[in-house]
Protein backbone atom coordinates (compact mmCIF):
# COMPACT_ATOMS: atom_id res chain seq x y z
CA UNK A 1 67.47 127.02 113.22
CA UNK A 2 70.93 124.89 114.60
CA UNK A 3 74.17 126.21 113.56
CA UNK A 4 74.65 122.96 111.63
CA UNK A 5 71.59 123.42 109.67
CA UNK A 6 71.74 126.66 108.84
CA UNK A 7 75.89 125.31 108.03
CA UNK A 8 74.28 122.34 105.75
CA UNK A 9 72.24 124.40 103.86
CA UNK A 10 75.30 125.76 101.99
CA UNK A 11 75.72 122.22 100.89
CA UNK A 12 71.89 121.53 100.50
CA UNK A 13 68.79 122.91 101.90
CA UNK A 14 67.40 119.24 101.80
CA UNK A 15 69.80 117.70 104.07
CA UNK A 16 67.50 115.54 106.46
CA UNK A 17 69.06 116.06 110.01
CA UNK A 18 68.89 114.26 113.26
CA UNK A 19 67.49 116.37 115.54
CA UNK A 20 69.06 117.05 118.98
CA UNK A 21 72.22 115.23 117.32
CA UNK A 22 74.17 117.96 116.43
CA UNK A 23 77.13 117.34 118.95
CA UNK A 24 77.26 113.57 116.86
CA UNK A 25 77.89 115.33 113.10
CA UNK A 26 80.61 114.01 112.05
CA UNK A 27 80.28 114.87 108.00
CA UNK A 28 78.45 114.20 104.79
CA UNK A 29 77.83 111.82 102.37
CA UNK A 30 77.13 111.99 98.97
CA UNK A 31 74.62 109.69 97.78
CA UNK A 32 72.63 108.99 95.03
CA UNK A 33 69.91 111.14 95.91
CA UNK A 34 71.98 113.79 97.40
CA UNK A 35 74.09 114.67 100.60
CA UNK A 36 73.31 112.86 103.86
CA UNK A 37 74.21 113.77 106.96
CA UNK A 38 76.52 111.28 108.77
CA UNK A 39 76.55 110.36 112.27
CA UNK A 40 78.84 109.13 115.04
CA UNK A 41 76.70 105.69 117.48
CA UNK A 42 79.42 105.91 119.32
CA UNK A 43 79.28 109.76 120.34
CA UNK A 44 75.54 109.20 120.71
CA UNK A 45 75.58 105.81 123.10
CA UNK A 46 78.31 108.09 125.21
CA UNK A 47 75.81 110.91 125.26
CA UNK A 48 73.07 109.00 126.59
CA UNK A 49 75.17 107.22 129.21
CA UNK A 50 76.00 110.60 130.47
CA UNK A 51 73.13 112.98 130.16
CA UNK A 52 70.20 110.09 130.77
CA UNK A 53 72.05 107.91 133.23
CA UNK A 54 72.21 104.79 130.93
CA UNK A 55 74.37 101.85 131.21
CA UNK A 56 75.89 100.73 127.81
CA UNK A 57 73.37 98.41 126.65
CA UNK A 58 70.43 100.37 127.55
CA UNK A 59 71.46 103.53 125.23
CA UNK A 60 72.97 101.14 122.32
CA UNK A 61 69.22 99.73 122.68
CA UNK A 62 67.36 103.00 123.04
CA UNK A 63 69.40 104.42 120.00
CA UNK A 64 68.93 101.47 117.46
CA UNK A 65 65.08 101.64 118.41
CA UNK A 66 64.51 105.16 119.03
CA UNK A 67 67.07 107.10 116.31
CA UNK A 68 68.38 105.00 113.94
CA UNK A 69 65.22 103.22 113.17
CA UNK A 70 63.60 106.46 112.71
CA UNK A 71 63.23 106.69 108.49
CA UNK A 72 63.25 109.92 107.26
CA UNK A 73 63.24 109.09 103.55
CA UNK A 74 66.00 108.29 100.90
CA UNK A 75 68.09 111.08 102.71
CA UNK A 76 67.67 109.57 105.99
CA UNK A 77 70.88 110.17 108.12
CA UNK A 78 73.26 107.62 108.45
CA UNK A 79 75.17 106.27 111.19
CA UNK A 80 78.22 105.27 111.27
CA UNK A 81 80.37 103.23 114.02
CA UNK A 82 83.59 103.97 113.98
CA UNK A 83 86.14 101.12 115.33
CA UNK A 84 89.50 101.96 116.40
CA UNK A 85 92.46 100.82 114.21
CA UNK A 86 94.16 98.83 117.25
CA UNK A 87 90.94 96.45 117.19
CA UNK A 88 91.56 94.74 113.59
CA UNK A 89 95.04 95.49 112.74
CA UNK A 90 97.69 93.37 114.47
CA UNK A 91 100.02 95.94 113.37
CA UNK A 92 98.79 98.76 115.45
């Protein structure tokens, strides 16, 4: 068992997780049906570009088909992009 499952399960032994994504867990949701584990496209598409050698659009592809595609149930993981402040607030 992962140190993050065996760290969800304090939360809720029926926290689906995304497995071989524990270096993308970025947090939890609470939902309707119970926690969900949240995470990070953009720490995956950087993982694949550096441990499998993919370009950009190949690992954005590969994810969306391969991962988040993947249903796992009304506590399916969810994925989140995060976009830097400085790209929608003319302020920053």
């Amino acid at each position: 068992m992962s140190n993050l499952k065996k760290f969800l399960s304090n939360f809720d032994e029926n926290i689906v997780i995304a497995e071989h994504l524990d270096y993308a867990f970025v947090g939890l949701a609470s939902t309707e049906h119970g926690y969900s584990a949240i995470y990070s496209t953009n720490l995956i598409v950087e993982q694949l570009i550096e441990e499998d050698c993919m370009d950009y659009d190949t690992a954005e592809e590969f994810m969306i088909n391969n991962i988040i595609s993947a249903y796992s149930g009304e506590r399916s993981p969810i994925f989140v992009e995060f976009i830097p402040r400085y790209m929608w607030n003319e302020n920053s």
